[in-house]
PDB file of N, CA and C in Angstrom:
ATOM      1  N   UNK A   1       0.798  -1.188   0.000  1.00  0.00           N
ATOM      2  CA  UNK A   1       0.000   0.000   0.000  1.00  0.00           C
ATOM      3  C   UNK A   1       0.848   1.263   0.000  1.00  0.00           C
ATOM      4  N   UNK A   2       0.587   2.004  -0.021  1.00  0.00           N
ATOM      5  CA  UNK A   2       0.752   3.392   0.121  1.00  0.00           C
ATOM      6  C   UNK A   2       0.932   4.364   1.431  1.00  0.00           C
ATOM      7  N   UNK A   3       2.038   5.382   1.727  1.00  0.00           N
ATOM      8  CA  UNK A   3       2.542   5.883   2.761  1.00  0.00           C
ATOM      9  C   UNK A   3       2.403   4.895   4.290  1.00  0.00           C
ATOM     10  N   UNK A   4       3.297   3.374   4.140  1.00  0.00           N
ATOM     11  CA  UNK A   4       3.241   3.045   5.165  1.00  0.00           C
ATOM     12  C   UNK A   4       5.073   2.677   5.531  1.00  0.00           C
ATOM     13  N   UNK A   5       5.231   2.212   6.362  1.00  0.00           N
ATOM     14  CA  UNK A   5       6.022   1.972   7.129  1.00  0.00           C
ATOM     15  C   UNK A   5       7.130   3.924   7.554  1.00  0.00           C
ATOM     16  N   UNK A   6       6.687   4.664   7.420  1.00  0.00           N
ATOM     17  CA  UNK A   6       6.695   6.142   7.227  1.00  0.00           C
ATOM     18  C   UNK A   6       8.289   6.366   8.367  1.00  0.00           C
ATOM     19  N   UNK A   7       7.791   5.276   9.211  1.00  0.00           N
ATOM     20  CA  UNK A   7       9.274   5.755  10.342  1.00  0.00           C
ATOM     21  C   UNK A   7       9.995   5.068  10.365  1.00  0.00           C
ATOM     22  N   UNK A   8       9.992   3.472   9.684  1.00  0.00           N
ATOM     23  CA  UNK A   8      11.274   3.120   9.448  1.00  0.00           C
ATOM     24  C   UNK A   8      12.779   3.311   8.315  1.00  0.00           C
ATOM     25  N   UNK A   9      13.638   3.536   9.101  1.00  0.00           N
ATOM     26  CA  UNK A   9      15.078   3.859   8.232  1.00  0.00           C
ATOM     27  C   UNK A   9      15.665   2.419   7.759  1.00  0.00           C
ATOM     28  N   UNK A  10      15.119   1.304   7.890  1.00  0.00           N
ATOM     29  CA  UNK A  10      15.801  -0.205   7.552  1.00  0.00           C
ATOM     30  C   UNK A  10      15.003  -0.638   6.949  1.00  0.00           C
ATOM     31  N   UNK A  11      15.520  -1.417   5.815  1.00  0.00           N
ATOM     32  CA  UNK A  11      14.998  -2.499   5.008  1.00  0.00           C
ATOM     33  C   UNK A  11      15.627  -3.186   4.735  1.00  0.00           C
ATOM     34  N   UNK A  12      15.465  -4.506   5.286  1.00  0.00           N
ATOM     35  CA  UNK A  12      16.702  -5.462   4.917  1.00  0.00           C
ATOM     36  C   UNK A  12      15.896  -6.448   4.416  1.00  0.00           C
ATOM     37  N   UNK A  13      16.280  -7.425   2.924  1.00  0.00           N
ATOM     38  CA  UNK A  13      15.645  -8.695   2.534  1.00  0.00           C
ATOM     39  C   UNK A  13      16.992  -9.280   2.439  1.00  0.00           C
ATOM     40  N   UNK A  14      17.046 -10.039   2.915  1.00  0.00           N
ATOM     41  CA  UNK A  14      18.344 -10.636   2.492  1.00  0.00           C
ATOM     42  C   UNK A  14      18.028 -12.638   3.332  1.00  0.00           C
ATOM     43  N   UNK A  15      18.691 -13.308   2.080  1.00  0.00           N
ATOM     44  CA  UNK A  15      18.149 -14.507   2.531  1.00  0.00           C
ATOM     45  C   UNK A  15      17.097 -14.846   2.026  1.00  0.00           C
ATOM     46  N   UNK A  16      16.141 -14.899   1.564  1.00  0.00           N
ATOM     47  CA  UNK A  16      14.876 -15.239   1.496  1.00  0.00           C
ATOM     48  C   UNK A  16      14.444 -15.988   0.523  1.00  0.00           C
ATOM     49  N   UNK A  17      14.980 -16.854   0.512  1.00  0.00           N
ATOM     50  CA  UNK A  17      14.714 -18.128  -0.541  1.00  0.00           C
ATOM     51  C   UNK A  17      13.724 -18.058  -1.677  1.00  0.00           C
ATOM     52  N   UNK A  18      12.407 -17.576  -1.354  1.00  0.00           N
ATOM     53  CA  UNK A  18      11.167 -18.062  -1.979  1.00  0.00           C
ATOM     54  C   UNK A  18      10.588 -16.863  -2.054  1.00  0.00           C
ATOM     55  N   UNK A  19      11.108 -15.570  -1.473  1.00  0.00           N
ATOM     56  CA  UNK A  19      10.598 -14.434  -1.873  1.00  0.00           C
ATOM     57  C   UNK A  19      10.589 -13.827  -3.675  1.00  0.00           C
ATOM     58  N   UNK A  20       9.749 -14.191  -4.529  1.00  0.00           N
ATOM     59  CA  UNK A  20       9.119 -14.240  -5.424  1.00  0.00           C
ATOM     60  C   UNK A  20       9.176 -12.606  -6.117  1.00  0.00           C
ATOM     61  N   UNK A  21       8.165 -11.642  -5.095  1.00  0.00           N
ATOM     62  CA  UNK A  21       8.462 -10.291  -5.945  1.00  0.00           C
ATOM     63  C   UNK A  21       8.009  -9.181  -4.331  1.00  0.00           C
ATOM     64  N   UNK A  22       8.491  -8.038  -4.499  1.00  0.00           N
ATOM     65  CA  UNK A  22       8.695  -7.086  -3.574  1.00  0.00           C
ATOM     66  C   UNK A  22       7.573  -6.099  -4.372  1.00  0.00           C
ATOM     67  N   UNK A  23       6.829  -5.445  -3.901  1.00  0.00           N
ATOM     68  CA  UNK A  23       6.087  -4.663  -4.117  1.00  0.00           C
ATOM     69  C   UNK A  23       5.159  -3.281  -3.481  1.00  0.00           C
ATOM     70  N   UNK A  24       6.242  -2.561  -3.757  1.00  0.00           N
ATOM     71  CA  UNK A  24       6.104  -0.822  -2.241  1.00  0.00           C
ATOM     72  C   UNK A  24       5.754  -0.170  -3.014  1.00  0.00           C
ATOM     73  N   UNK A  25       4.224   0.634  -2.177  1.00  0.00           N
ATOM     74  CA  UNK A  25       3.396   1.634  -2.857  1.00  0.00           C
ATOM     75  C   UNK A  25       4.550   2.847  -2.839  1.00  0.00           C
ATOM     76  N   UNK A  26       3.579   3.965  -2.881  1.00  0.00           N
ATOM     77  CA  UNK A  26       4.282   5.399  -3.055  1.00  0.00           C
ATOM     78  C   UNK A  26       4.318   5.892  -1.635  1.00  0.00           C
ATOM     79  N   UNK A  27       5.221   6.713  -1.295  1.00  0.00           N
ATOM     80  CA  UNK A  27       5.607   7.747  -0.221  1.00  0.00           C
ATOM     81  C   UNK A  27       5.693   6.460   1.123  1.00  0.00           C
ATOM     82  N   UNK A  28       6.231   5.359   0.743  1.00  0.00           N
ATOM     83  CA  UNK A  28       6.786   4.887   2.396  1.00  0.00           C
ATOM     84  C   UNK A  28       8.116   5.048   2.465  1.00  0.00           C
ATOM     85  N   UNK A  29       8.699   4.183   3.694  1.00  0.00           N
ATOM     86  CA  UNK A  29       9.750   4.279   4.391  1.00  0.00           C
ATOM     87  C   UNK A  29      10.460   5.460   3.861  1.00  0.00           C
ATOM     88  N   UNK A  30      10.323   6.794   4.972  1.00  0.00           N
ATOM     89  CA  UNK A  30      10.989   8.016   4.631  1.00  0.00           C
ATOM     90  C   UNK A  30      11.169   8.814   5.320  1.00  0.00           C
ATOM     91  N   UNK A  31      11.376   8.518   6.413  1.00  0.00           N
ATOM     92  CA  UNK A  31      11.538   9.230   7.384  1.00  0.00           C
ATOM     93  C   UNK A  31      13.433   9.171   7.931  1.00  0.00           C
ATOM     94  N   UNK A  32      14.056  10.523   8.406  1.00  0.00           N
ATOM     95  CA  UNK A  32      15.089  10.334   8.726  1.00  0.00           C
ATOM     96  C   UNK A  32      15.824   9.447   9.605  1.00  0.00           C
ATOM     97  N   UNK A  33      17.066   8.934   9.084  1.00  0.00           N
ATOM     98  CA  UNK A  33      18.070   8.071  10.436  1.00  0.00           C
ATOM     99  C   UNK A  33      19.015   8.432  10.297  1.00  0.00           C
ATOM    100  N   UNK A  34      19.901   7.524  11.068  1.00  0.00           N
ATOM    101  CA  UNK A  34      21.218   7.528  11.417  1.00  0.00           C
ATOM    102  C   UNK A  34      21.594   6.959   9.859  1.00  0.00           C
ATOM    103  N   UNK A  35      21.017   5.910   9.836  1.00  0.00           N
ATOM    104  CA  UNK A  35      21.969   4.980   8.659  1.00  0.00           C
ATOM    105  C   UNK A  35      21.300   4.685   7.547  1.00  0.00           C
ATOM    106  N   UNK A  36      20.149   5.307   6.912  1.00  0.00           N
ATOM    107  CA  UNK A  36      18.925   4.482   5.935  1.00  0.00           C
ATOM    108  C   UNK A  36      19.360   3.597   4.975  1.00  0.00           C
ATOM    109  N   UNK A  37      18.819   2.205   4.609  1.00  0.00           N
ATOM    110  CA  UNK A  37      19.037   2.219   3.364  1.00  0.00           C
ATOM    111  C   UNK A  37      18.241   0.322   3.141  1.00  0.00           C
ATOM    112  N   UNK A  38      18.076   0.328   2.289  1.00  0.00           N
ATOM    113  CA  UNK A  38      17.319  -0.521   1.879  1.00  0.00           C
ATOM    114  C   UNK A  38      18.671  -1.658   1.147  1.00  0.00           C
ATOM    115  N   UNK A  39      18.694  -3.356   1.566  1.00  0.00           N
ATOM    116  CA  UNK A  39      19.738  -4.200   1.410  1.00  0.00           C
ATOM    117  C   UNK A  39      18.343  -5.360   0.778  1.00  0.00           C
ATOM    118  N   UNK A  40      18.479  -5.432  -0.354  1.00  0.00           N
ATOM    119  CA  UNK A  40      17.960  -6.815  -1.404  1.00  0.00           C
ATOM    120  C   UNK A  40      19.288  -7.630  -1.753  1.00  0.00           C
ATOM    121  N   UNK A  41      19.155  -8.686  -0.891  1.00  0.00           N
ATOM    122  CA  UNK A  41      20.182  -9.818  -1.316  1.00  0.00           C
ATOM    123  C   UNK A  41      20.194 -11.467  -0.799  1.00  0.00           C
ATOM    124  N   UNK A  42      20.837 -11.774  -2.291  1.00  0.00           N
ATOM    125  CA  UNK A  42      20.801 -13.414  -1.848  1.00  0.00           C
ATOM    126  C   UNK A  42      18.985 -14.006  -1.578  1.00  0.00           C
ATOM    127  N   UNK A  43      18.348 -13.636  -3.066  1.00  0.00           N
ATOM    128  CA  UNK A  43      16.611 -13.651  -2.779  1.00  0.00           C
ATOM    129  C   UNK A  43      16.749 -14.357  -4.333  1.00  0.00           C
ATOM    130  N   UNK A  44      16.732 -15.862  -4.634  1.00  0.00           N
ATOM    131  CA  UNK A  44      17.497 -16.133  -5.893  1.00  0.00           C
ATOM    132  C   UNK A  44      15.828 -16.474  -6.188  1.00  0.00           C
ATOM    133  N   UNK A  45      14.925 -16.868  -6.049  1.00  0.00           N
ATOM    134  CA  UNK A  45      13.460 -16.834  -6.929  1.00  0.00           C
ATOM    135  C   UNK A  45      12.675 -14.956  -6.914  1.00  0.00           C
ATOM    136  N   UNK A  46      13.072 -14.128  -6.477  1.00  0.00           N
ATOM    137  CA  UNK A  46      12.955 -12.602  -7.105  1.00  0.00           C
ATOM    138  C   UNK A  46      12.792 -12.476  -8.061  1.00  0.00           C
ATOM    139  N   UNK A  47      11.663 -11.936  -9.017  1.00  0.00           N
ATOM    140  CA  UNK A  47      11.639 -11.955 -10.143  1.00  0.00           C
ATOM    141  C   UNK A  47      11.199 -10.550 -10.485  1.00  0.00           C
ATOM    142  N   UNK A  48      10.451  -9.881  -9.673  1.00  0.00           N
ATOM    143  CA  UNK A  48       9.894  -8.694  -9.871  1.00  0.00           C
ATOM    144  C   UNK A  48      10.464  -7.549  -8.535  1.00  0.00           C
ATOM    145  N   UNK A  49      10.769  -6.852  -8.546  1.00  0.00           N
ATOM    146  CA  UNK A  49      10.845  -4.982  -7.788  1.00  0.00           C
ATOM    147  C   UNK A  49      10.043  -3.743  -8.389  1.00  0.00           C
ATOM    148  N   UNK A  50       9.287  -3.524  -7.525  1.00  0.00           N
ATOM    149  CA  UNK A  50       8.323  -2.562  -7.866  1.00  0.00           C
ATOM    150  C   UNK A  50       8.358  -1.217  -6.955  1.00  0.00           C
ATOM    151  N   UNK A  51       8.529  -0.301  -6.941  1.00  0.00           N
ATOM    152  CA  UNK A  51       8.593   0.754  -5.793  1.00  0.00           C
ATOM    153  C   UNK A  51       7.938   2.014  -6.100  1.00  0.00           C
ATOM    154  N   UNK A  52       7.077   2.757  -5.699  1.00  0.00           N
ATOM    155  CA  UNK A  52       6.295   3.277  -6.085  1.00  0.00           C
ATOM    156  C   UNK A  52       7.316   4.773  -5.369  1.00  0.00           C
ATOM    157  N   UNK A  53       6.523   6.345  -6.134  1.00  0.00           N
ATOM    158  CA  UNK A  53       7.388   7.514  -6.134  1.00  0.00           C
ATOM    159  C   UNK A  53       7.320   7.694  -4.917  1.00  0.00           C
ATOM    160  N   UNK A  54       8.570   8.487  -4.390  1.00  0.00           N
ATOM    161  CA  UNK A  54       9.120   8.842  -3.144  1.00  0.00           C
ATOM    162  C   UNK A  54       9.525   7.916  -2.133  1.00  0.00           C
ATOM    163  N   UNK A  55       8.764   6.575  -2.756  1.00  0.00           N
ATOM    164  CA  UNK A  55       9.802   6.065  -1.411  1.00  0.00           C
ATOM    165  C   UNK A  55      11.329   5.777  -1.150  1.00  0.00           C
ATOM    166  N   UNK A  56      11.403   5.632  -0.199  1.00  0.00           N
ATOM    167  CA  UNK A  56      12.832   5.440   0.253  1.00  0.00           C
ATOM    168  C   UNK A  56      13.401   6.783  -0.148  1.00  0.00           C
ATOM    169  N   UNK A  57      12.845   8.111  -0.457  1.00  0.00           N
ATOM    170  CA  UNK A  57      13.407   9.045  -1.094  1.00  0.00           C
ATOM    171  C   UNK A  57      14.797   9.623  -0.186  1.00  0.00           C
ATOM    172  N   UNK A  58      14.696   9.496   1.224  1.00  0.00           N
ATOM    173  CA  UNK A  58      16.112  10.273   2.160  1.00  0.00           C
ATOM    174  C   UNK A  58      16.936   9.026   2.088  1.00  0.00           C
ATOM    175  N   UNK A  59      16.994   7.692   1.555  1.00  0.00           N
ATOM    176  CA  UNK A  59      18.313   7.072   1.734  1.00  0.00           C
ATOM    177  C   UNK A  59      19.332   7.059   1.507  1.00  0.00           C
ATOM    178  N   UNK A  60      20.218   6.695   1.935  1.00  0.00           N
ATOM    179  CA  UNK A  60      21.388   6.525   1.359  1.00  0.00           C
ATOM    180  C   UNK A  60      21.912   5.734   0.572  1.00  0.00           C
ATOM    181  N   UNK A  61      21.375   4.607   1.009  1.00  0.00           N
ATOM    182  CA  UNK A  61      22.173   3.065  -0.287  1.00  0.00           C
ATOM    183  C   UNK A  61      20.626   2.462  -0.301  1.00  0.00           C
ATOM    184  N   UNK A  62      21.229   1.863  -1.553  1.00  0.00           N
ATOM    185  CA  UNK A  62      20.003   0.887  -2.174  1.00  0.00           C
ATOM    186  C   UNK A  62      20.902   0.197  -2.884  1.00  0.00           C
ATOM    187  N   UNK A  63      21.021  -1.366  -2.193  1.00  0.00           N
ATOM    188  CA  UNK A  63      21.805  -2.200  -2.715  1.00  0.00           C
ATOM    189  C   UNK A  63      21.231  -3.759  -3.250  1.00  0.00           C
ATOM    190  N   UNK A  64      21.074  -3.842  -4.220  1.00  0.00           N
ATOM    191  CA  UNK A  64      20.928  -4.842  -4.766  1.00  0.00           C
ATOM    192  C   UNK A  64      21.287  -6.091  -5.144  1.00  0.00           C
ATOM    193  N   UNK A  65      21.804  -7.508  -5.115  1.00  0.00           N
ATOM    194  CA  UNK A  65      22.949  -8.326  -4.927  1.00  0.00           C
ATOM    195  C   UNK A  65      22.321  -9.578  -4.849  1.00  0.00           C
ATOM    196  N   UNK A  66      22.152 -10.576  -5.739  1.00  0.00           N
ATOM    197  CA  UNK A  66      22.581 -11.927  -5.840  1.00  0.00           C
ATOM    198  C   UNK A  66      21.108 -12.103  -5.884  1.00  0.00           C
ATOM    199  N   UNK A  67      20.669 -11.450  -6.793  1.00  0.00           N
ATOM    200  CA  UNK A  67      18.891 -11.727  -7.635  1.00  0.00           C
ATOM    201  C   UNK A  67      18.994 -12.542  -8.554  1.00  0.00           C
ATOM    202  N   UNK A  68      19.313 -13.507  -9.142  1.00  0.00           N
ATOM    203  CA  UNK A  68      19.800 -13.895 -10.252  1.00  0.00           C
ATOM    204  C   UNK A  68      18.493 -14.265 -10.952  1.00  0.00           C
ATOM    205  N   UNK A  69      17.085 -14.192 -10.787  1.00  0.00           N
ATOM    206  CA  UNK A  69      16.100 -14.283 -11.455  1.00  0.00           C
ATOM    207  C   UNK A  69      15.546 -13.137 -11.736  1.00  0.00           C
ATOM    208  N   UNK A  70      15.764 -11.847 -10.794  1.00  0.00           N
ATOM    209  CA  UNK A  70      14.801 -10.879 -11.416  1.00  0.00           C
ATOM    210  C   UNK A  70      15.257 -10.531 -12.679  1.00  0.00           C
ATOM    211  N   UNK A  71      13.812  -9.811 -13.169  1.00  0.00           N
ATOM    212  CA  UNK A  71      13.637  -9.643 -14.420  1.00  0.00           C
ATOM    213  C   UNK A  71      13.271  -8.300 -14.704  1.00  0.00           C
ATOM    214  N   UNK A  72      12.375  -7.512 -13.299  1.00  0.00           N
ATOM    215  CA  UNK A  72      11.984  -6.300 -13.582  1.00  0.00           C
ATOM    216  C   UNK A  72      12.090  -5.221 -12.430  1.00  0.00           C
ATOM    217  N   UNK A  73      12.736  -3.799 -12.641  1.00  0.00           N
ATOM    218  CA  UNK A  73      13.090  -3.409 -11.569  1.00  0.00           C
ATOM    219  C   UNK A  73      11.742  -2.212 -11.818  1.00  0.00           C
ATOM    220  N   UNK A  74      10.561  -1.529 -11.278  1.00  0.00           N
ATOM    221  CA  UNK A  74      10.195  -0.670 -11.856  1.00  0.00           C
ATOM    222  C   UNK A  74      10.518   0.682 -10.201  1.00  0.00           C
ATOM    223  N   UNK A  75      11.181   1.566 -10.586  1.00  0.00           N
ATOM    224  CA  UNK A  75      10.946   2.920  -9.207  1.00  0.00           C
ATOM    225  C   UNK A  75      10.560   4.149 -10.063  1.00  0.00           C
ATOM    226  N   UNK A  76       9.380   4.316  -9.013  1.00  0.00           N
ATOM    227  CA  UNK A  76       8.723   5.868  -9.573  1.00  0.00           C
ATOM    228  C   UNK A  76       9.686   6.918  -9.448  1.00  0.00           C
ATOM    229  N   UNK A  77       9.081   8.081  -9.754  1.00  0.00           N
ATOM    230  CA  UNK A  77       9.855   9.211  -9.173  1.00  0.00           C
ATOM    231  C   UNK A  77      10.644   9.837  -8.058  1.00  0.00           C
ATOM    232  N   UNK A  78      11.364   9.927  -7.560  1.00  0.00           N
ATOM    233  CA  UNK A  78      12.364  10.313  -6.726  1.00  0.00           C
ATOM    234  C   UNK A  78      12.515   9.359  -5.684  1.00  0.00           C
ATOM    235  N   UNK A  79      12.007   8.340  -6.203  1.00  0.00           N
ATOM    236  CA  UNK A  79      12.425   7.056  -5.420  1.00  0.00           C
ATOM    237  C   UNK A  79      13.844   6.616  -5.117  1.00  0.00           C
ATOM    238  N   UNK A  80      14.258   6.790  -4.004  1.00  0.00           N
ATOM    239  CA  UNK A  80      15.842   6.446  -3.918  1.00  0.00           C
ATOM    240  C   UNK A  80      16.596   7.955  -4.028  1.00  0.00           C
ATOM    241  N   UNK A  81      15.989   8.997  -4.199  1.00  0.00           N
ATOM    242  CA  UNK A  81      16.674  10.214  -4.902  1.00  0.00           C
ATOM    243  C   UNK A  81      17.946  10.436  -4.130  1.00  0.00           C
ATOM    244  N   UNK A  82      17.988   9.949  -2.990  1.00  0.00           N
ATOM    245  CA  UNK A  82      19.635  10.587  -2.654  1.00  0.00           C
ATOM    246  C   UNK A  82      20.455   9.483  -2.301  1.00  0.00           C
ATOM    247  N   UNK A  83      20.018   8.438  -2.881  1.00  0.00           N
ATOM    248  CA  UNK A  83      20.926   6.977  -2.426  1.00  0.00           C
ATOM    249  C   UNK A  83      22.049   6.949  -3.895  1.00  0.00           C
ATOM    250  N   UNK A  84      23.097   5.977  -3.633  1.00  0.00           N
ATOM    251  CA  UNK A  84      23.707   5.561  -4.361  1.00  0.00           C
ATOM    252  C   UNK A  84      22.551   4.054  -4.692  1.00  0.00           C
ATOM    253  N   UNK A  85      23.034   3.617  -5.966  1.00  0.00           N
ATOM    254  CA  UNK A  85      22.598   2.735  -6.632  1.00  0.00           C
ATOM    255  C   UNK A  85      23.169   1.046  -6.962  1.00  0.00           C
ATOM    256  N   UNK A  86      23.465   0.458  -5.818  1.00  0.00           N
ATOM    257  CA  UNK A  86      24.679  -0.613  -6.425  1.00  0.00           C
ATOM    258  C   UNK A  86      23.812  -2.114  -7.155  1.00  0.00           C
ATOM    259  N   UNK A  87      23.837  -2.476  -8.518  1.00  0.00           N
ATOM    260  CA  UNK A  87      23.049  -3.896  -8.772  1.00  0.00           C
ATOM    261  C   UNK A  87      24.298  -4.333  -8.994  1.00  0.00           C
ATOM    262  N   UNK A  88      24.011  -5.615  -8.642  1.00  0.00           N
ATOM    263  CA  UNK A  88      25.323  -6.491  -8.734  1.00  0.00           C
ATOM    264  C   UNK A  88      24.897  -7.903  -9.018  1.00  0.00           C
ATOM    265  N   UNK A  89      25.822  -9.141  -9.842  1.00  0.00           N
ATOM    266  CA  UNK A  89      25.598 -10.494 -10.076  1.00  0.00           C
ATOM    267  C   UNK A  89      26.444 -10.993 -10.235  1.00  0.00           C
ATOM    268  N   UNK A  90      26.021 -12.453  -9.723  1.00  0.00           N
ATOM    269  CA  UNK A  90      27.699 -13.253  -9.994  1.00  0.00           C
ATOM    270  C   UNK A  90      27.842 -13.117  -8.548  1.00  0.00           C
TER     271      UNK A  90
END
């Protein structure tokens, strides 16, 4: 849905065997921290990322790593706007 998780600065997927597809409305997780940043890794049936505008917009990293099935990344507008960007495979 839409404008939820508003006060958390963490997102971690990492591990998740059977996690299939990720799917975040517009304007969540955005609120300030110490450390923000959203960690997708080692999620090898992932096939879809969907993130709707503004979220995650104050982070810092958005790291991506060892998806080896996804297929589709879609982020709205200023989604991520002040993070670095790392996708990685292999």
């Amino acid at each position: 849905g839409d404008d939820n998780f508003k006060s958390e600065g963490i997102l971690d997927l990492i591990g998740l065997k059977k996690l299939e597809s990720v799917v975040i409305g517009k304007n969540c997780f955005n609120d300030n921290h110490d450390d923000p940043h959203f960690y997708l890794k080692d999620c090898p049936a992932l096939t879809t990322l969907k993130i709707g505008i503004w979220s995650f917009h104050d982070y810092d990293v958005c790291e991506i790593e060892h998806v080896d099935a996804l297929e589709s990344i879609d982020m709205g507008d200023s989604a991520f706007y002040s993070a670095s960007l790392e996708l990685k495979s292999g």
